[in-house]
N, C-alpha and C. Protein backbone atom coordinates (compact mmCIF):
# COMPACT_ATOMS: atom_id res chain seq x y z
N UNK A 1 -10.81 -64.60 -10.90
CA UNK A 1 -10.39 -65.15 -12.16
C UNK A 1 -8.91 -65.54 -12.14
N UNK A 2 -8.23 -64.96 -11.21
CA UNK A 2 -6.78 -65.28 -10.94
C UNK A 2 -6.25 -66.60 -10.85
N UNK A 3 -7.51 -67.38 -9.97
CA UNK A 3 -7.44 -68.54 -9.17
C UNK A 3 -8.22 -69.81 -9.55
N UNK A 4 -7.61 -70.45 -10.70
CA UNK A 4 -8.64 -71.05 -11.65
C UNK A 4 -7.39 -72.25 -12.13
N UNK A 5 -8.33 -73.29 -13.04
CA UNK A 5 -6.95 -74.35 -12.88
C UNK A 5 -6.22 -74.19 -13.55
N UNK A 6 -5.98 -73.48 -15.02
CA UNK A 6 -4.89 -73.44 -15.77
C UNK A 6 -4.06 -73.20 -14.66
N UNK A 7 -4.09 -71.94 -14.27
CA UNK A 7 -3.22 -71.50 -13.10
C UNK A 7 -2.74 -72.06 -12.13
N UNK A 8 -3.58 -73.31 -11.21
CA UNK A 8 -2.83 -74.14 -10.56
C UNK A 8 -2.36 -75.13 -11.19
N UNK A 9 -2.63 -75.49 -12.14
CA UNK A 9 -1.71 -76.41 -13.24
C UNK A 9 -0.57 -75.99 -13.59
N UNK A 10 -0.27 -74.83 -14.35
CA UNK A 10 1.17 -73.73 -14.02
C UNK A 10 1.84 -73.84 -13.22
N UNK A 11 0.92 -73.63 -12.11
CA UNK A 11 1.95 -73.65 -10.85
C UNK A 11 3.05 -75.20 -10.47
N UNK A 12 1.56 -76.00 -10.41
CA UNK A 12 2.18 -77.15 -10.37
C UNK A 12 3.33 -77.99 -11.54
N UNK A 13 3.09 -77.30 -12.58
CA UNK A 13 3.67 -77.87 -13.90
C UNK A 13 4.29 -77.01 -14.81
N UNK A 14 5.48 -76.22 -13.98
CA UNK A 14 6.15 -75.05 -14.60
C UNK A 14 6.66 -75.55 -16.18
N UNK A 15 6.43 -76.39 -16.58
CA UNK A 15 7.30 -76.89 -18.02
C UNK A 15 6.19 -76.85 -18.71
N UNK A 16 4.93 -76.83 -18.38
CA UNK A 16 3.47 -77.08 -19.14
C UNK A 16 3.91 -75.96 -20.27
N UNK A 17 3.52 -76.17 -21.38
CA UNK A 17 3.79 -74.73 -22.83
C UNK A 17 2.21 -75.48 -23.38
N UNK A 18 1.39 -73.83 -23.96
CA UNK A 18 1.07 -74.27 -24.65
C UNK A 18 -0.84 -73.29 -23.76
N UNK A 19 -1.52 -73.72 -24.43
CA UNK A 19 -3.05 -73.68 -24.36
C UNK A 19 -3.35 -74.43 -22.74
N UNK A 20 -3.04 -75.90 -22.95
CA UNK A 20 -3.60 -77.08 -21.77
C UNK A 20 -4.67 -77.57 -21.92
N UNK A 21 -5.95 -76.55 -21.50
CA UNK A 21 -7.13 -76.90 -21.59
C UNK A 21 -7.78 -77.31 -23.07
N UNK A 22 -7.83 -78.55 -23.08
CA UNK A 22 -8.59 -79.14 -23.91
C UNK A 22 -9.92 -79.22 -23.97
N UNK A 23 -10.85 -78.54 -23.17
CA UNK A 23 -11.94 -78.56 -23.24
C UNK A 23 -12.51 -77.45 -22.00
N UNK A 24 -13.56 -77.28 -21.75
CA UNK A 24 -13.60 -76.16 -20.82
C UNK A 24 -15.01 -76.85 -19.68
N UNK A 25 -15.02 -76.57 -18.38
CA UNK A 25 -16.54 -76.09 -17.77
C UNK A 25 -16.89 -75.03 -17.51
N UNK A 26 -18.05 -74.69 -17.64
CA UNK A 26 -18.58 -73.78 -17.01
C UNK A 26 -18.42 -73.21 -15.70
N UNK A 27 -18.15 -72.10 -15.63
CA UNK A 27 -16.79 -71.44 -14.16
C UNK A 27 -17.79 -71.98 -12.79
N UNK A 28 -19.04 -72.05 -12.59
CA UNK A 28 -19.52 -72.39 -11.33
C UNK A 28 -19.53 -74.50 -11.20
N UNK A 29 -19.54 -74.79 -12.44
CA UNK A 29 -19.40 -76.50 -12.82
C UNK A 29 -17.82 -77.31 -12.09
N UNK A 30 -18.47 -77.90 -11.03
CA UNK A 30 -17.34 -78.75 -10.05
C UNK A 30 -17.35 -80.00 -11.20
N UNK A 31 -16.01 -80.81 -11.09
CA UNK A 31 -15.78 -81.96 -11.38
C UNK A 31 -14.20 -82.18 -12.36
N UNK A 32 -14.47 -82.80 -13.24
CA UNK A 32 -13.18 -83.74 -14.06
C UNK A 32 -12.98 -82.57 -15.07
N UNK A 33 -11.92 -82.86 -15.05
CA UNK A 33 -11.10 -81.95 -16.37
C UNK A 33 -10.03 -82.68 -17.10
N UNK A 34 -9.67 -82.39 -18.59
CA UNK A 34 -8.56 -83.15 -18.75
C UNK A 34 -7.43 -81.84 -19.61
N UNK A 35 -6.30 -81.67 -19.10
CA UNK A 35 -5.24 -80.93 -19.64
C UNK A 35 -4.30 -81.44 -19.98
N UNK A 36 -3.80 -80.75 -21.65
CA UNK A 36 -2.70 -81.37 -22.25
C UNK A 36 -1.20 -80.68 -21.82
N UNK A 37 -0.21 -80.80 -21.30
CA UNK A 37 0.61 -80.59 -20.49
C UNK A 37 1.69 -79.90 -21.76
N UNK A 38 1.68 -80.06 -22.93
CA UNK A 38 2.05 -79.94 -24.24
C UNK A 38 1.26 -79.87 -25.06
N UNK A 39 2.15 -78.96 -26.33
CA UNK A 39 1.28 -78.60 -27.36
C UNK A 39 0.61 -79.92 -28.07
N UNK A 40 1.63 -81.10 -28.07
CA UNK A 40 1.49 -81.98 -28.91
C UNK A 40 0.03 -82.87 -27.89
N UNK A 41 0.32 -82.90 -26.64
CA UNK A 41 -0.84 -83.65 -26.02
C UNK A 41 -2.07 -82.63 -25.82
N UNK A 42 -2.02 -81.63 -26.20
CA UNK A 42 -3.27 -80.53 -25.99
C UNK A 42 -3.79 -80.64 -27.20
N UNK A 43 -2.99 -80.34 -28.51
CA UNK A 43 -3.72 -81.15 -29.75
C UNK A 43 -4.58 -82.66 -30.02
N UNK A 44 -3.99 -83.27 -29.22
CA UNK A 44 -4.39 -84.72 -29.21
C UNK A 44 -5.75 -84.87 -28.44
N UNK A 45 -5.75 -84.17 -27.15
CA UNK A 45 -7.33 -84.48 -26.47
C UNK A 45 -7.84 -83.36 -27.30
N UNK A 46 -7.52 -82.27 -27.78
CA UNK A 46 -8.97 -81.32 -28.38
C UNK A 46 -9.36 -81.74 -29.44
N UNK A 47 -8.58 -82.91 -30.45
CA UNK A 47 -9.21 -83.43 -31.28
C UNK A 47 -9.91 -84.48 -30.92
N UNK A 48 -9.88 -85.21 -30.16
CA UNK A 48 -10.98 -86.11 -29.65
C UNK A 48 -11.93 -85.77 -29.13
N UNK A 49 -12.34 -84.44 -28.46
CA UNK A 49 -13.74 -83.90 -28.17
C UNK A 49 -14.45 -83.63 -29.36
N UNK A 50 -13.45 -82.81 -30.37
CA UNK A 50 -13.96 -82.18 -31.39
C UNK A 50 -14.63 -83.93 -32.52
N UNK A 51 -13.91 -84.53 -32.02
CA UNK A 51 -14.05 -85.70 -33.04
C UNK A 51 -15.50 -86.48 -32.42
N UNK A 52 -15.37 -86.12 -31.27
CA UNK A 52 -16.63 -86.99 -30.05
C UNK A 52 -16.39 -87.99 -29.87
N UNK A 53 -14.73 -88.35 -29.32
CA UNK A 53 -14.28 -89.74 -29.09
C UNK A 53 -13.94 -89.68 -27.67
N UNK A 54 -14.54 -88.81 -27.03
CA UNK A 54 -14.35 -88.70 -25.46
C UNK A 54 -16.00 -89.17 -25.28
N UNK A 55 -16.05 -89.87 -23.72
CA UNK A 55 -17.40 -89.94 -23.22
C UNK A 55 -17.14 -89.48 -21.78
N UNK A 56 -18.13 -88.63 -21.40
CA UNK A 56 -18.58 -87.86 -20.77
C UNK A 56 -19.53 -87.43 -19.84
N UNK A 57 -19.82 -87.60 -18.72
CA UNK A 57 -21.11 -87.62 -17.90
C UNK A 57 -20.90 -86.60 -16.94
N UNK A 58 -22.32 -85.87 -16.46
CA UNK A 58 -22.59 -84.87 -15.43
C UNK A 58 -23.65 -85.65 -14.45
N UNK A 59 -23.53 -85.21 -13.26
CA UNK A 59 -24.76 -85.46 -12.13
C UNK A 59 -25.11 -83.66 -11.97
N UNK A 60 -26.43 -83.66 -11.79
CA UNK A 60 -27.06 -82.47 -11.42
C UNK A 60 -28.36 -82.48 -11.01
N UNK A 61 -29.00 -82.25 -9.65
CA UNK A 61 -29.81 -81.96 -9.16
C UNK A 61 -30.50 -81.09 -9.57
N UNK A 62 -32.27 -81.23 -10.29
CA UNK A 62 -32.66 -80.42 -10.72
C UNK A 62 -34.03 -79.89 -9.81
N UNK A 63 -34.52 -79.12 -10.03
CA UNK A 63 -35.40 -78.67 -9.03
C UNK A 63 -36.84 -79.43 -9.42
N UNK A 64 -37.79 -79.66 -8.49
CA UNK A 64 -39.08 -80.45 -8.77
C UNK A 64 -38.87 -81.64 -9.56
N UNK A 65 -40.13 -82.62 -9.27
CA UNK A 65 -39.72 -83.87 -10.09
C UNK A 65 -39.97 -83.83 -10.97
N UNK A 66 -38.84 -84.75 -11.64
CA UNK A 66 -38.83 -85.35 -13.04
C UNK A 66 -39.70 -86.29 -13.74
N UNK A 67 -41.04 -86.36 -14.56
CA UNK A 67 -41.71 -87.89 -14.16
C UNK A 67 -41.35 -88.16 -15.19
N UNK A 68 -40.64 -88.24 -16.46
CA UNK A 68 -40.13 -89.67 -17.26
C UNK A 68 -38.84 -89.79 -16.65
N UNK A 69 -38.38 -91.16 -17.01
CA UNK A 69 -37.26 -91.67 -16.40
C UNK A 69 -35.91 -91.44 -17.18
N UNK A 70 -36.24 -91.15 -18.58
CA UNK A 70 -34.98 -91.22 -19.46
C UNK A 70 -35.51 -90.38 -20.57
N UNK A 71 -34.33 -89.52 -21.23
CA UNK A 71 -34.72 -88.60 -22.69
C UNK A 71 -33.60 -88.18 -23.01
N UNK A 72 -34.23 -87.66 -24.55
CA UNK A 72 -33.11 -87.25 -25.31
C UNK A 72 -33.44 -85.69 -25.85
N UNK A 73 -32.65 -84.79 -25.53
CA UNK A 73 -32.53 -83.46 -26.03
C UNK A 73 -32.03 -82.68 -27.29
N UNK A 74 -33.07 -82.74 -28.34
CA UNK A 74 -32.06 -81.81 -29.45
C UNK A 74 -32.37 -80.91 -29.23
N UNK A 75 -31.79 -79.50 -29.25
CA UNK A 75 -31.82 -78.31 -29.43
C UNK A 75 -31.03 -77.35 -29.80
N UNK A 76 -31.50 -75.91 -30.68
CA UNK A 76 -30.46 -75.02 -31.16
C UNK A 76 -30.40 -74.00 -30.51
N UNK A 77 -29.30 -73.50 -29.94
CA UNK A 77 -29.44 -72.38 -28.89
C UNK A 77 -28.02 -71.64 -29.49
N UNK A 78 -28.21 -69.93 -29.02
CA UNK A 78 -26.71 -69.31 -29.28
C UNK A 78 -26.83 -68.39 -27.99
N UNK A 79 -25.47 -67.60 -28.44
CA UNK A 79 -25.40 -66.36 -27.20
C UNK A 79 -26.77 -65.63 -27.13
N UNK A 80 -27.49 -65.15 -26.30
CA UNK A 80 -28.10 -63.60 -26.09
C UNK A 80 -27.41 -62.55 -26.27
N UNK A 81 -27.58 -61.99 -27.42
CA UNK A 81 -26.45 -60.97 -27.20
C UNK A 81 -27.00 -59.50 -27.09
N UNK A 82 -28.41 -59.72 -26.17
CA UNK A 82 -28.26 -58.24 -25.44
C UNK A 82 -28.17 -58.95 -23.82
N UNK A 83 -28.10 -60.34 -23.87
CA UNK A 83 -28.37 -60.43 -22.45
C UNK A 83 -27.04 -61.30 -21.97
N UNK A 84 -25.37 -61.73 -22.48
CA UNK A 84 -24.56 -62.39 -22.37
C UNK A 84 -24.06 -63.15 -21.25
N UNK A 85 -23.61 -63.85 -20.86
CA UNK A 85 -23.67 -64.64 -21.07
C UNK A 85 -24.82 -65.47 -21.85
N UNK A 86 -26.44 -65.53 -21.46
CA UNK A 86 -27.11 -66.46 -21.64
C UNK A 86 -27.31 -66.77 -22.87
N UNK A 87 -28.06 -67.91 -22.97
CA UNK A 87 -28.05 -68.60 -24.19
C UNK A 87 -29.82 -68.56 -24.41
N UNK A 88 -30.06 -68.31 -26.06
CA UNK A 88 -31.38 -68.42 -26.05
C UNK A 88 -31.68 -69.51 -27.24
N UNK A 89 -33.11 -70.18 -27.19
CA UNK A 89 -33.25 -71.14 -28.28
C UNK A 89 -33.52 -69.93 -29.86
N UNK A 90 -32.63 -71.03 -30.73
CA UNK A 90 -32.90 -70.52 -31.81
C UNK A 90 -32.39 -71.44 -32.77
N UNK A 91 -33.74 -72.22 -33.42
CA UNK A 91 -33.76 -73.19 -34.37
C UNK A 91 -32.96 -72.68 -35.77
N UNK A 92 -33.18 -71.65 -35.99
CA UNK A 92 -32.38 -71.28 -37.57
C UNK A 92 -31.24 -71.04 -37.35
N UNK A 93 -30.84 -69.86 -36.85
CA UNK A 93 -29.08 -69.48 -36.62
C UNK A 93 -28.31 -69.84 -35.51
N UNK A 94 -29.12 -71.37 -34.25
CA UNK A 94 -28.32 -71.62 -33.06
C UNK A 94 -27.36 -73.02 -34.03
N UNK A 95 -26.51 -73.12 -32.96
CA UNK A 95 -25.81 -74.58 -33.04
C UNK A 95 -26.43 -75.70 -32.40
N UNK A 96 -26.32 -76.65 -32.99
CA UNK A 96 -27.39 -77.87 -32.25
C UNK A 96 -26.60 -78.67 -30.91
N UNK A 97 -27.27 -78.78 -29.89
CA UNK A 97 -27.00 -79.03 -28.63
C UNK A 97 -27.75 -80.61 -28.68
N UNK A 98 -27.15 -82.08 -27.90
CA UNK A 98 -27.66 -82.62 -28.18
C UNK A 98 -27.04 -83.47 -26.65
N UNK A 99 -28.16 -83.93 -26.22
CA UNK A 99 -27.82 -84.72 -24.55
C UNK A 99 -28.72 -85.52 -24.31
N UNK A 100 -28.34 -86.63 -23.91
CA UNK A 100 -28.90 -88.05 -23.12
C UNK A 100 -29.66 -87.54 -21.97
N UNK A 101 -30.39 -88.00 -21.31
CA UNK A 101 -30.37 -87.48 -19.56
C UNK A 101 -31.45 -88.95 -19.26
N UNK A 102 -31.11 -89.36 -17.36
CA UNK A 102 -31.60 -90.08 -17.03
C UNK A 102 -31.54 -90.23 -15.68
N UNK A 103 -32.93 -90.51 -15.17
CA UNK A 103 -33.25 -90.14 -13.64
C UNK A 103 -32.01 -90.72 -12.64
N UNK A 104 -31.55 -90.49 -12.11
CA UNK A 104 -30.19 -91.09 -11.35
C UNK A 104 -31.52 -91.31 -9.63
N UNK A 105 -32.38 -90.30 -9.12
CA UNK A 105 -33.04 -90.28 -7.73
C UNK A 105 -33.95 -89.58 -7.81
N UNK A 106 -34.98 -89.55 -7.38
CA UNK A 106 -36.27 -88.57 -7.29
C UNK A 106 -35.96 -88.38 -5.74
N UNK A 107 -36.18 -86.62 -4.91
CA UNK A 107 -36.37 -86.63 -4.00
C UNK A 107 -38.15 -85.81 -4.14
N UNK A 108 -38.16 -85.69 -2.80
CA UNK A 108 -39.06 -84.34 -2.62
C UNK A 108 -39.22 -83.32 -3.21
N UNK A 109 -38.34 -82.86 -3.37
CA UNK A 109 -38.56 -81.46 -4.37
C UNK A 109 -37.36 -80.83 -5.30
N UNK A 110 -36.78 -82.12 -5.73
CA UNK A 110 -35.69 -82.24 -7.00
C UNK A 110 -35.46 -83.83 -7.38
N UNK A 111 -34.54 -83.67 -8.80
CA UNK A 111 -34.44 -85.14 -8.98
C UNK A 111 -33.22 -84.86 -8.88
N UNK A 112 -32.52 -85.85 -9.17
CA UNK A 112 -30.85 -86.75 -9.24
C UNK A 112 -31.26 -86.75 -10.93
N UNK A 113 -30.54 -86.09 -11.79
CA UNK A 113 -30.13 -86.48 -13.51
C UNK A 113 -28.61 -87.01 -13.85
N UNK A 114 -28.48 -88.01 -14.59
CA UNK A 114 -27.43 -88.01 -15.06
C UNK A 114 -27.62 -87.74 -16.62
N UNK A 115 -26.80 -86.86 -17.10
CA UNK A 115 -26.65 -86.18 -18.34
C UNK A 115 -25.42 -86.44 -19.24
N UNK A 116 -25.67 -87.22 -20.28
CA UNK A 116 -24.50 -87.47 -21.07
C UNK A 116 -24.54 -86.74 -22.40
N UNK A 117 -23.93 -85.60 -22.46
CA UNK A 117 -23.78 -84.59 -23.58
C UNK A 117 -23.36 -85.28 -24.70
N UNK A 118 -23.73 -85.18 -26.08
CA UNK A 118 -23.35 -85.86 -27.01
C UNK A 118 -22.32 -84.78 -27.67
N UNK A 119 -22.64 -83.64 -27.36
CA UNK A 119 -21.92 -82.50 -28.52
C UNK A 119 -21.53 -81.21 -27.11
N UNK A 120 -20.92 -80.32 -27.32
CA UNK A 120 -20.32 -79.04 -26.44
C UNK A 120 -20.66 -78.17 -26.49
N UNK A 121 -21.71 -77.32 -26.55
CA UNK A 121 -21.71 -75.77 -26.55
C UNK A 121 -22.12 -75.23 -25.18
N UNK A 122 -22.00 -74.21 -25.12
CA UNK A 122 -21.67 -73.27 -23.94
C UNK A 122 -23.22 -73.27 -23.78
N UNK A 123 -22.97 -74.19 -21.89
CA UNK A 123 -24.01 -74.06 -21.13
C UNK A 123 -25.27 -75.21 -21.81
N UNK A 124 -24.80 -75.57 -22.79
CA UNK A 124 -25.72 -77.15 -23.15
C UNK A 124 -26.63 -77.63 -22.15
N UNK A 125 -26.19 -77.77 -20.93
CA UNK A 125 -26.50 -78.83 -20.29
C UNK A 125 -27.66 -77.73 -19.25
N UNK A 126 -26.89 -76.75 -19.04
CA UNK A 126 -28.19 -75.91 -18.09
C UNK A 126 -29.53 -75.40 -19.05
N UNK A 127 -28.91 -74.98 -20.00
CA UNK A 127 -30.08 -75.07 -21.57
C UNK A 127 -31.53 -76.02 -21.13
N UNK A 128 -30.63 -76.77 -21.82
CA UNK A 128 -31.71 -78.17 -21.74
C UNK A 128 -31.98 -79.09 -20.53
N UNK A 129 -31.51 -78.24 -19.41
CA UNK A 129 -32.46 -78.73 -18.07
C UNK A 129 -33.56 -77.75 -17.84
N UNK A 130 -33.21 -76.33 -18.68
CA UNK A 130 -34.61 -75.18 -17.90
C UNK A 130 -34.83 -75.35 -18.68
N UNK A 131 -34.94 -75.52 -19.85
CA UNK A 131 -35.97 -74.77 -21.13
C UNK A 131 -37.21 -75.68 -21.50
N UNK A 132 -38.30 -75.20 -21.36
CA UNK A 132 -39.53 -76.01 -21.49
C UNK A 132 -39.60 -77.10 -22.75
N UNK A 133 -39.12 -76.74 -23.90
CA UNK A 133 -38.50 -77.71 -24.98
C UNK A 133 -37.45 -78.64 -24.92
N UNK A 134 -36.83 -78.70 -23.58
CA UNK A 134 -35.62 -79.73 -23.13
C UNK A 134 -36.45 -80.71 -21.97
N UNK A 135 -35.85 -80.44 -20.53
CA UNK A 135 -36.41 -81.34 -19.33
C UNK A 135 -37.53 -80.26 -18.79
N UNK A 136 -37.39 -78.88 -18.88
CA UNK A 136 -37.83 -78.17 -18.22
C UNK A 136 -37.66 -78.26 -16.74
N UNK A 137 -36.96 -78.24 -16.30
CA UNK A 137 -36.72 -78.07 -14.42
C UNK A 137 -35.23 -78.19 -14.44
N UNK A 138 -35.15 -76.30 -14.44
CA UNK A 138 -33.35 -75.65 -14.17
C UNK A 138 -33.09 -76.62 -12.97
N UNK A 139 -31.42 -76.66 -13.17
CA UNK A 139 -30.64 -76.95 -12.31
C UNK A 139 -30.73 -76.48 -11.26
N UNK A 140 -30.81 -76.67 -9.83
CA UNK A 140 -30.85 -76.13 -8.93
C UNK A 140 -29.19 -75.12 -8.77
N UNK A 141 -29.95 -73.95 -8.17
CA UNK A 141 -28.05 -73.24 -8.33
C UNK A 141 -28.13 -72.43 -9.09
N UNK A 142 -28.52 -72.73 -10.72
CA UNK A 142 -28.23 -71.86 -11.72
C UNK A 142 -28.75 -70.42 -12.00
N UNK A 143 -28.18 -69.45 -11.72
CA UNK A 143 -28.52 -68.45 -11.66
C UNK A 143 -28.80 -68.05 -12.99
N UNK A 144 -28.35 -68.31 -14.05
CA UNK A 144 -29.05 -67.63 -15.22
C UNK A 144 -29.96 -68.20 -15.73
N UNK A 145 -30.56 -69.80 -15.68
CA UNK A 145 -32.10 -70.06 -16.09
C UNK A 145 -32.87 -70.73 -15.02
N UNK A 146 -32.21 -70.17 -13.69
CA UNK A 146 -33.41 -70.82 -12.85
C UNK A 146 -33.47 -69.74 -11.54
N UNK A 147 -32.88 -70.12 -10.44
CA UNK A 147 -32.92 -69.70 -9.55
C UNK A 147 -31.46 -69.80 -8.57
N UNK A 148 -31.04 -68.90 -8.14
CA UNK A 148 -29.64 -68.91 -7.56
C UNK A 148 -29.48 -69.39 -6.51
N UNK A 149 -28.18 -70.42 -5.76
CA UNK A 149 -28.74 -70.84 -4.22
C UNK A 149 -27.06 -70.56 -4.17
N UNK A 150 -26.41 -71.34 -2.75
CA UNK A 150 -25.26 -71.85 -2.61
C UNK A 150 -24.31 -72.15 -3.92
N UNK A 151 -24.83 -72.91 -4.84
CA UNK A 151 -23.99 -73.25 -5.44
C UNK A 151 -24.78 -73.92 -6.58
N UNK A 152 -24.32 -73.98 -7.95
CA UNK A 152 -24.50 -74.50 -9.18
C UNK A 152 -24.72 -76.37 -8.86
N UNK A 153 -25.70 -77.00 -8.97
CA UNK A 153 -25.61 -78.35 -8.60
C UNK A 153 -25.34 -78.59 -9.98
N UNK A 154 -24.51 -78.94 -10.24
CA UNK A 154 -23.73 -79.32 -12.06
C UNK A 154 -22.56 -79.96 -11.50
N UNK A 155 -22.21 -80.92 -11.59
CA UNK A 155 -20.75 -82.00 -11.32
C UNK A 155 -20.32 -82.61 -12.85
N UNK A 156 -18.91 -82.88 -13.44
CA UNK A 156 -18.71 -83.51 -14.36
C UNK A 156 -17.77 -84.80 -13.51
N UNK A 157 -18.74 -85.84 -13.42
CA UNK A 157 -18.53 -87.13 -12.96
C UNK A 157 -17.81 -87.96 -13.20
N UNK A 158 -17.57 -88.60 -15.19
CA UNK A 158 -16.71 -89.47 -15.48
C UNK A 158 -16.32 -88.88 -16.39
N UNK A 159 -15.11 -89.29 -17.06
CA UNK A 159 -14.29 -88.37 -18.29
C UNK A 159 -13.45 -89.51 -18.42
N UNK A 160 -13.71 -89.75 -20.01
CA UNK A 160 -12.90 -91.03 -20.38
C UNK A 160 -12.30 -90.35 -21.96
N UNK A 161 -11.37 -90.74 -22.30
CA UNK A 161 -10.05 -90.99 -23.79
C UNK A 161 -9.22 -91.29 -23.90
N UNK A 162 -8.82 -91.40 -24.85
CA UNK A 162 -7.49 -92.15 -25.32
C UNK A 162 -6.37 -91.08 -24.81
N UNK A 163 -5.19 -91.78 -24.16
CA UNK A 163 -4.18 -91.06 -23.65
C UNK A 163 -3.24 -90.38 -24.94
N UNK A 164 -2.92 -89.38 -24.63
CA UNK A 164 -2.06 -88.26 -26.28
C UNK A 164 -0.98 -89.45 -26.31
N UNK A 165 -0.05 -90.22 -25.81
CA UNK A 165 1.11 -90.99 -25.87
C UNK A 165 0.87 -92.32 -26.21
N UNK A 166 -0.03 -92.78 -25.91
CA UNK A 166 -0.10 -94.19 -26.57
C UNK A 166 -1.36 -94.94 -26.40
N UNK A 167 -2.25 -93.75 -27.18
CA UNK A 167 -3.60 -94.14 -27.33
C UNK A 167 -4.37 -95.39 -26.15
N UNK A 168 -3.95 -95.23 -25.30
CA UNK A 168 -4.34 -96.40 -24.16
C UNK A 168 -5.66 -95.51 -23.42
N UNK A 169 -6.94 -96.12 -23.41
CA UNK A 169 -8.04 -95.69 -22.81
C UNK A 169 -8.02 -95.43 -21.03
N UNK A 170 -8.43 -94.19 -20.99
CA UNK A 170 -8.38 -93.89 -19.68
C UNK A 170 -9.81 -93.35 -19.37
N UNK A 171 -9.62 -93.88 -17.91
CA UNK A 171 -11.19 -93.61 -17.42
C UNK A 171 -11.18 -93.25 -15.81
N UNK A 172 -12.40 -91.68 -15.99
CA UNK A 172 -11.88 -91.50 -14.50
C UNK A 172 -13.08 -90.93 -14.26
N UNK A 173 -13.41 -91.36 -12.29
CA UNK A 173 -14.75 -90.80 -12.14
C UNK A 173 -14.49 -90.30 -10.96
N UNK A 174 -15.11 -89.23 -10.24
CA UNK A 174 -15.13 -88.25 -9.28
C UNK A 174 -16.88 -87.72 -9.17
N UNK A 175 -16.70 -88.30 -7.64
CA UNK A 175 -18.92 -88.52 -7.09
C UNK A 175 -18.44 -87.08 -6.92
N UNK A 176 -20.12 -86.76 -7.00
CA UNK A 176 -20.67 -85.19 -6.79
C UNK A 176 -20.64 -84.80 -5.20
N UNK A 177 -19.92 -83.86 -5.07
CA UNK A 177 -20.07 -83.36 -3.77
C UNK A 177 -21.02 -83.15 -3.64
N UNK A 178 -22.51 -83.33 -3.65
CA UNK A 178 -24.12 -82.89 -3.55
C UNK A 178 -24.48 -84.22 -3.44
């Protein structure tokens, strides 16, 4: 937990004050991040997530095939809270989780998804790849709704918003190491 990016951001950016992280991944989730270097630019991107003026995409390899090509996920899920981290469905007292997804590759015995989250809650996206009411077929990797391997196949791919200084659109993409 020592060795995580606020911390190499610190390192690298001894003047950084403040929070930074404007948004979070999930600790095994490779890919894009965006940090406000200041209070005033850390305010500025967390209101644009919160506002949903950021767009956002994941690649993730899911286990067995996928046979529709494209869908949309609502669902209400919260903590487990005899089982924590995980998240369980719950239509009355969850928060609503809500994601795009669309076949990116079919192999042999997983697909290629690309997943565009409309909204943020913790673990959204592995949610509604295992849960029989979402895609049903966990992420490969994911140890809490599927099966554990090497590594979490979850990448955050493109990450686009308006810059905190002069609202100028920025857009940035980083391929999945998988």
């Amino acid at each position: 937990m020592d060795d995580c990016v606020l911390a190499r951001v610190r390192e690298l950016f001894p003047h950084a004050r403040g929070s930074l992280a404007a948004h979070r991944l999930d600790m095994e989730t490779s890919g894009l991040m965006v940090l406000g270097l200041t209070p005033q630019a850390h305010r500025h991107l967390s209101l644009q997530f919160e506002k949903r003026r950021v767009h956002k995409t994941y690649i993730a390899l899911v286990e067995g095939c996928v046979g529709a090509d494209s869908g949309h996920i609502e669902l209400a899920f919260r903590v487990d809270l005899a089982n924590r981290p995980r998240q369980i469905l719950d239509p009355g007292d969850g928060k609503l989780g809500v994601t795009d997804w669309k076949v990116v590759e079919r192999g042999y015995d997983s697909t290629r998804i690309r997943f565009t989250p409309k909204t943020g809650r913790t673990h959204q996206l592995r949610v509604h790849a295992a849960h029989p009411e979402g895609l049903g077929h966990p992420i490969i990797g994911d140890r809490l709704y599927g099966k554990a391997a090497n590594r979490l196949m979850l990448h955050s791919t493109s990450l686009a918003f308006h810059h905190p200084d002069d609202e100028t659109w920025q857009a940035f993409r980083m391929p999945p190491p998988f």
